[in-house]
N, C-alpha and C. Protein backbone atom coordinates (compact mmCIF):
# COMPACT_ATOMS: atom_id res chain seq x y z
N UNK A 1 12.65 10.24 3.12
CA UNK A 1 11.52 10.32 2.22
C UNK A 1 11.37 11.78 1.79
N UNK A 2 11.39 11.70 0.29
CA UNK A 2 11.09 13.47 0.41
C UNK A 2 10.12 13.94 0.47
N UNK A 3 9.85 15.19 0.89
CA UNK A 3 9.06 15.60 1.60
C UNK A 3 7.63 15.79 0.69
N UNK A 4 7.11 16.17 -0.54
CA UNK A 4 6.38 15.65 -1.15
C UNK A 4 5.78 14.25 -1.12
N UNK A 5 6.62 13.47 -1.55
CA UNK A 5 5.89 12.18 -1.25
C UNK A 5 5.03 11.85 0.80
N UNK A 6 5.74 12.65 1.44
CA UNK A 6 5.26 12.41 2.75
C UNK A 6 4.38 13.29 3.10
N UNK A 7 4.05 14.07 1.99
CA UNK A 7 2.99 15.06 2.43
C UNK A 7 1.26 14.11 1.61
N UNK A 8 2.08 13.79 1.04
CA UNK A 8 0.75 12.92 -0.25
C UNK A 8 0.54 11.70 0.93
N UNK A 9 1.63 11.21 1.23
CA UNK A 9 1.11 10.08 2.65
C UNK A 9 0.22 10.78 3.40
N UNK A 10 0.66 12.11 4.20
CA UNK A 10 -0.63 12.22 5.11
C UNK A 10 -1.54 12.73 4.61
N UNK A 11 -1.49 13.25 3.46
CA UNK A 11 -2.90 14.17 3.26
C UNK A 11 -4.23 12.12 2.81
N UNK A 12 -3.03 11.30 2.07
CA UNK A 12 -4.19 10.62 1.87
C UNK A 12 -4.91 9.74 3.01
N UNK A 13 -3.66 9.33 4.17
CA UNK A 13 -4.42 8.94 5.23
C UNK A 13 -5.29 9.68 5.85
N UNK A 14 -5.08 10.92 5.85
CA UNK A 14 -5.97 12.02 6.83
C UNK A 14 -7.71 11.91 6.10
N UNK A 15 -7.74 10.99 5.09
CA UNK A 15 -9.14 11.03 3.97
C UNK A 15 -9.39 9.78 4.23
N UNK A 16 -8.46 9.18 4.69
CA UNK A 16 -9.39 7.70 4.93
C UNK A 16 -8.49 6.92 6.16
N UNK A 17 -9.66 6.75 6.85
CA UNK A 17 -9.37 6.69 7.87
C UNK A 17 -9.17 5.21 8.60
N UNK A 18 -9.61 4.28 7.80
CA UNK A 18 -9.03 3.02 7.75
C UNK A 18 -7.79 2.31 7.47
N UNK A 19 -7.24 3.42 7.03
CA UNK A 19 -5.79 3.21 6.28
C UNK A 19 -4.61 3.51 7.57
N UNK A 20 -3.74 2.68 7.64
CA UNK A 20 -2.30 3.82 8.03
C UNK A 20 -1.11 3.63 7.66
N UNK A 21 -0.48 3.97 8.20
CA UNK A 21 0.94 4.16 7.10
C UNK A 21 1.76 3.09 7.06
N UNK A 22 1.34 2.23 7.94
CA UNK A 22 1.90 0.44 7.71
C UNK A 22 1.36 0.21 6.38
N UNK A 23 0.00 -0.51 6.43
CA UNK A 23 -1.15 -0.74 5.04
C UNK A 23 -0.56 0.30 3.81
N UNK A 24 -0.35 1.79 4.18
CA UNK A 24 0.17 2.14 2.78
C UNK A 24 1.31 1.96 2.14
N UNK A 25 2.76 1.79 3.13
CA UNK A 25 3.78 1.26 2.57
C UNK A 25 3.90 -0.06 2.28
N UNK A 26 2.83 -0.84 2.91
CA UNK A 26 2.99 -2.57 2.45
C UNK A 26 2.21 -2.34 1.22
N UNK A 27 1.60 -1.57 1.05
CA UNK A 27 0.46 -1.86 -0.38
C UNK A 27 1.51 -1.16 -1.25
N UNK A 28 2.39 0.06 -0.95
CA UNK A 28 3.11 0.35 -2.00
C UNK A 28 4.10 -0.01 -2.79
N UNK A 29 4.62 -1.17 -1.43
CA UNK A 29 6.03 -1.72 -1.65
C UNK A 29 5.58 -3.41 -2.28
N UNK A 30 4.59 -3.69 -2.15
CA UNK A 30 3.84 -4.98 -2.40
C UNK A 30 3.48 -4.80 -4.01
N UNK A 31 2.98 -3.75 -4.80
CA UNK A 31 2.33 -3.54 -5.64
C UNK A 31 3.87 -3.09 -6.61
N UNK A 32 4.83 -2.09 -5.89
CA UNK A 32 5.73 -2.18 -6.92
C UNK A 32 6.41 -3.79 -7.25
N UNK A 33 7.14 -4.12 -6.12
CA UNK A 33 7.22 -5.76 -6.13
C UNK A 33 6.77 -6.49 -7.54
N UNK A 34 5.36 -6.46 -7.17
CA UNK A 34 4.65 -7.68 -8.01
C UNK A 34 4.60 -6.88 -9.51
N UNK A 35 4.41 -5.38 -9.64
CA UNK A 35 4.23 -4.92 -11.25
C UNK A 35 5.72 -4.83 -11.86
N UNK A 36 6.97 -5.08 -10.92
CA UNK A 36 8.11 -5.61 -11.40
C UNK A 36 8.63 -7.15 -11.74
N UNK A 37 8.01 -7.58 -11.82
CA UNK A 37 7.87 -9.29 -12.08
C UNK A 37 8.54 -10.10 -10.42
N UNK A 38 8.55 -9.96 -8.96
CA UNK A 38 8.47 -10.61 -8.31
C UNK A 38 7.43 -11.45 -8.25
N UNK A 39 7.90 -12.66 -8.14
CA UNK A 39 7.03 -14.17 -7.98
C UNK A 39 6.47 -14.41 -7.24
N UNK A 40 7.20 -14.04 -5.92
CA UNK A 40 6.96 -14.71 -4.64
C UNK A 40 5.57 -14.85 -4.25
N UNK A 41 5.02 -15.42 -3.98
CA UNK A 41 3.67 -15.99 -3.59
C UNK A 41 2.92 -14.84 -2.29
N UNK A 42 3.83 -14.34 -1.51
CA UNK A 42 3.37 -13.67 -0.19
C UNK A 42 3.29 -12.22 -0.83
N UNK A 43 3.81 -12.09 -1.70
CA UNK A 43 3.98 -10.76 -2.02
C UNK A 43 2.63 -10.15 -3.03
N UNK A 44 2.35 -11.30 -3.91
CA UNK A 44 1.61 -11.37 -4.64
C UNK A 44 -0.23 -10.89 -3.53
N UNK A 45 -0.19 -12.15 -2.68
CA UNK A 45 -1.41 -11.86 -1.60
C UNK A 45 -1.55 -10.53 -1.33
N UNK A 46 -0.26 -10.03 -0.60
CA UNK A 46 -0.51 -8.93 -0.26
C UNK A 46 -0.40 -7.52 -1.61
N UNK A 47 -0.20 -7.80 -2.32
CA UNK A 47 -0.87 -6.93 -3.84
C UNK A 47 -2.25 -6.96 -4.06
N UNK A 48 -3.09 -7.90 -3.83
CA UNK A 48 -3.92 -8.29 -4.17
C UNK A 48 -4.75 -8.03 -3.25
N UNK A 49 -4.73 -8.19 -2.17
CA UNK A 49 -5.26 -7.87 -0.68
C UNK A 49 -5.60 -5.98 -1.03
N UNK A 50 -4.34 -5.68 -1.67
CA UNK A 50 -4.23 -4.61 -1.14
C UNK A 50 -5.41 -3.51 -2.17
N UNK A 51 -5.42 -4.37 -3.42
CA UNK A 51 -6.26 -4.10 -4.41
C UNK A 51 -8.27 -4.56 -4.33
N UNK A 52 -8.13 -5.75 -3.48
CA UNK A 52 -9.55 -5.79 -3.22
C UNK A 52 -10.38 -5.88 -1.72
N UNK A 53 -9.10 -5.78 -0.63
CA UNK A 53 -10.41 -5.96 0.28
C UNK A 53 -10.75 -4.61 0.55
N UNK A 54 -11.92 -5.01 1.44
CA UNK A 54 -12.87 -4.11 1.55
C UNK A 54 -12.07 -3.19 2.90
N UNK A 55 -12.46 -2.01 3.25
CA UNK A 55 -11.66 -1.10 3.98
C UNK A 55 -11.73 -1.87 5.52
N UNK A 56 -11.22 -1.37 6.61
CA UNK A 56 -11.34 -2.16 7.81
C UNK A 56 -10.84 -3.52 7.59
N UNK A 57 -10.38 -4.00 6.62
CA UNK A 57 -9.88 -5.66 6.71
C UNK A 57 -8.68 -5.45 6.75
């Protein structure tokens, strides 16, 4: 990972503290996924998940 992008990982978990770096690579890798036309149904949830629940969920 280069090192920029892994600095933007911790500085944004270090701001919220509900988050960690599982939740941010599934939300990142979930969200590119689905805004590239993947279908898949699980992938989609977790885009969506990742866009509305509330923090702590």
């Amino acid at each position: 990972m280069p090192e920029a992008l892994f600095d933007g990982m911790r500085t944004f978990l270090s701001n919220r503290p509900d988050w960690d770096q599982y939740r941010l690579i599934t939300s990142a890798l979930a969200g590119f996924l689905f805004q590239n036309g993947c279908s898949d149904g699980c992938v989609a949830q977790h885009y969506l998940n990742g866009l509305f629940l509330p923090p702590g969920e």
